[in-house]
Protein backbone atom coordinates (compact mmCIF):
# COMPACT_ATOMS: atom_id res chain seq x y z
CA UNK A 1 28.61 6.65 7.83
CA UNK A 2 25.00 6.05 9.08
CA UNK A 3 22.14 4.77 7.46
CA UNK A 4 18.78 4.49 8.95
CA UNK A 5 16.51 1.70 8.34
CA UNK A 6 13.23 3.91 8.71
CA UNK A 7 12.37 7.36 9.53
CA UNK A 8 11.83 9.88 12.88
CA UNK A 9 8.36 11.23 12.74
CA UNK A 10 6.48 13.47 15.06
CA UNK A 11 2.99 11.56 15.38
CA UNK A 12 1.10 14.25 17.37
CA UNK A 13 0.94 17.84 16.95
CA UNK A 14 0.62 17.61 21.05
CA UNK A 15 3.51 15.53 21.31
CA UNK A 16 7.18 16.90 19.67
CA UNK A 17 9.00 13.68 20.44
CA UNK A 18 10.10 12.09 17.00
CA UNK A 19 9.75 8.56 17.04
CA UNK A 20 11.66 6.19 14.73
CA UNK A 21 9.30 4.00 12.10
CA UNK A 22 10.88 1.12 10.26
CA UNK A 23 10.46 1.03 7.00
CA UNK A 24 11.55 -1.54 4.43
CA UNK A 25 14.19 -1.06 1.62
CA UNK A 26 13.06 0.18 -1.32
CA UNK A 27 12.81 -2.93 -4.50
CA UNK A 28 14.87 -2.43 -7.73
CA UNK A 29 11.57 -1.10 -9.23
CA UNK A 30 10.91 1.82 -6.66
CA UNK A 31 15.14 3.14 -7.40
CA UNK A 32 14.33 2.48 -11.02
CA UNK A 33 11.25 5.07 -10.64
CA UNK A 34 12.96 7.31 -8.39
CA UNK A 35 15.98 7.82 -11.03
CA UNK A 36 13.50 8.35 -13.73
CA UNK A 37 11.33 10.68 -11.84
CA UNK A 38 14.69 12.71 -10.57
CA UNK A 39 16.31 12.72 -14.11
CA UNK A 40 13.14 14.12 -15.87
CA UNK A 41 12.41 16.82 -13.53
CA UNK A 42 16.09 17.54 -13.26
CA UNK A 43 16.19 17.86 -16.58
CA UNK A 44 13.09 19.83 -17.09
CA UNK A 45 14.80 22.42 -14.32
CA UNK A 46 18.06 22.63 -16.92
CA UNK A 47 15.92 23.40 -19.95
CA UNK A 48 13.82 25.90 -18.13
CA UNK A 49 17.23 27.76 -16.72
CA UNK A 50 18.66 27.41 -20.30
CA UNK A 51 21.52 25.51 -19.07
CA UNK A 52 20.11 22.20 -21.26
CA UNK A 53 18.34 21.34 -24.27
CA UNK A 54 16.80 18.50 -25.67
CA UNK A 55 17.74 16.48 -28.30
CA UNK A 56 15.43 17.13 -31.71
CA UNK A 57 15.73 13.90 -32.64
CA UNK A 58 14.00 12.66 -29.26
CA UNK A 59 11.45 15.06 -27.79
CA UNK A 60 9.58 12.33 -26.01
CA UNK A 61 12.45 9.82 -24.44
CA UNK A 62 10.50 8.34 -22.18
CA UNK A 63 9.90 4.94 -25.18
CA UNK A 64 13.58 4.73 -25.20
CA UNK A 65 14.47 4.35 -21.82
CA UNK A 66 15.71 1.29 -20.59
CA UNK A 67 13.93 0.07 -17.05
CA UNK A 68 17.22 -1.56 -16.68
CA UNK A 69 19.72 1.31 -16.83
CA UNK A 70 17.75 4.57 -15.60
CA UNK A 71 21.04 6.38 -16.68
CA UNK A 72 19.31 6.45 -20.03
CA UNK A 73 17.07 9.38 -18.82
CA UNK A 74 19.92 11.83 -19.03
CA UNK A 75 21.24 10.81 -21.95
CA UNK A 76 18.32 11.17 -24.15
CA UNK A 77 19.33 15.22 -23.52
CA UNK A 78 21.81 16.83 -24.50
CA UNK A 79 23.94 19.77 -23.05
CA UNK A 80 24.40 22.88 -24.25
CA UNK A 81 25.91 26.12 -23.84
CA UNK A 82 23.38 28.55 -23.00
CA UNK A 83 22.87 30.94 -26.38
């Protein structure tokens, strides 16, 4: 497998040639965020599509979560089978 260290990106509208940008690896803080962000709106999707639905008990999760262990975000919901 292949992993990048950066990204292709075309600079000019004039110019198509992609050229590669290094970037930096993301810090324990920015994964922490991203799996927060992706389990909320994830989640969000599921409830609007009826496929989840949140727990009574904890409408607003987001006090309860652990900055630790973003696997806490989905399990402050809880699935159901649609109605």
């Amino acid at each position: 497998m292949l992993f990048l260290d950066g990204v292709y990106v075309v600079d000019s509208p004039h110019d198509n040639r992609a050229r590669f940008h290094w970037v930096r690896e993301p810090t324990s803080a920015q994964l922490t965020q991203l799996a927060h962000t992706t389990a909320r709106r994830v989640g969000r999707m599921l409830e609007r599509e009826g496929l989840l639905e949140r727990d009574i008990e904890q409408l607003d999760f987001s006090d309860v979560l652990d900055e630790e262990d973003p696997a806490q975000a989905m399990e402050a919901l809880r699935l159901s089978a649609p109605a």
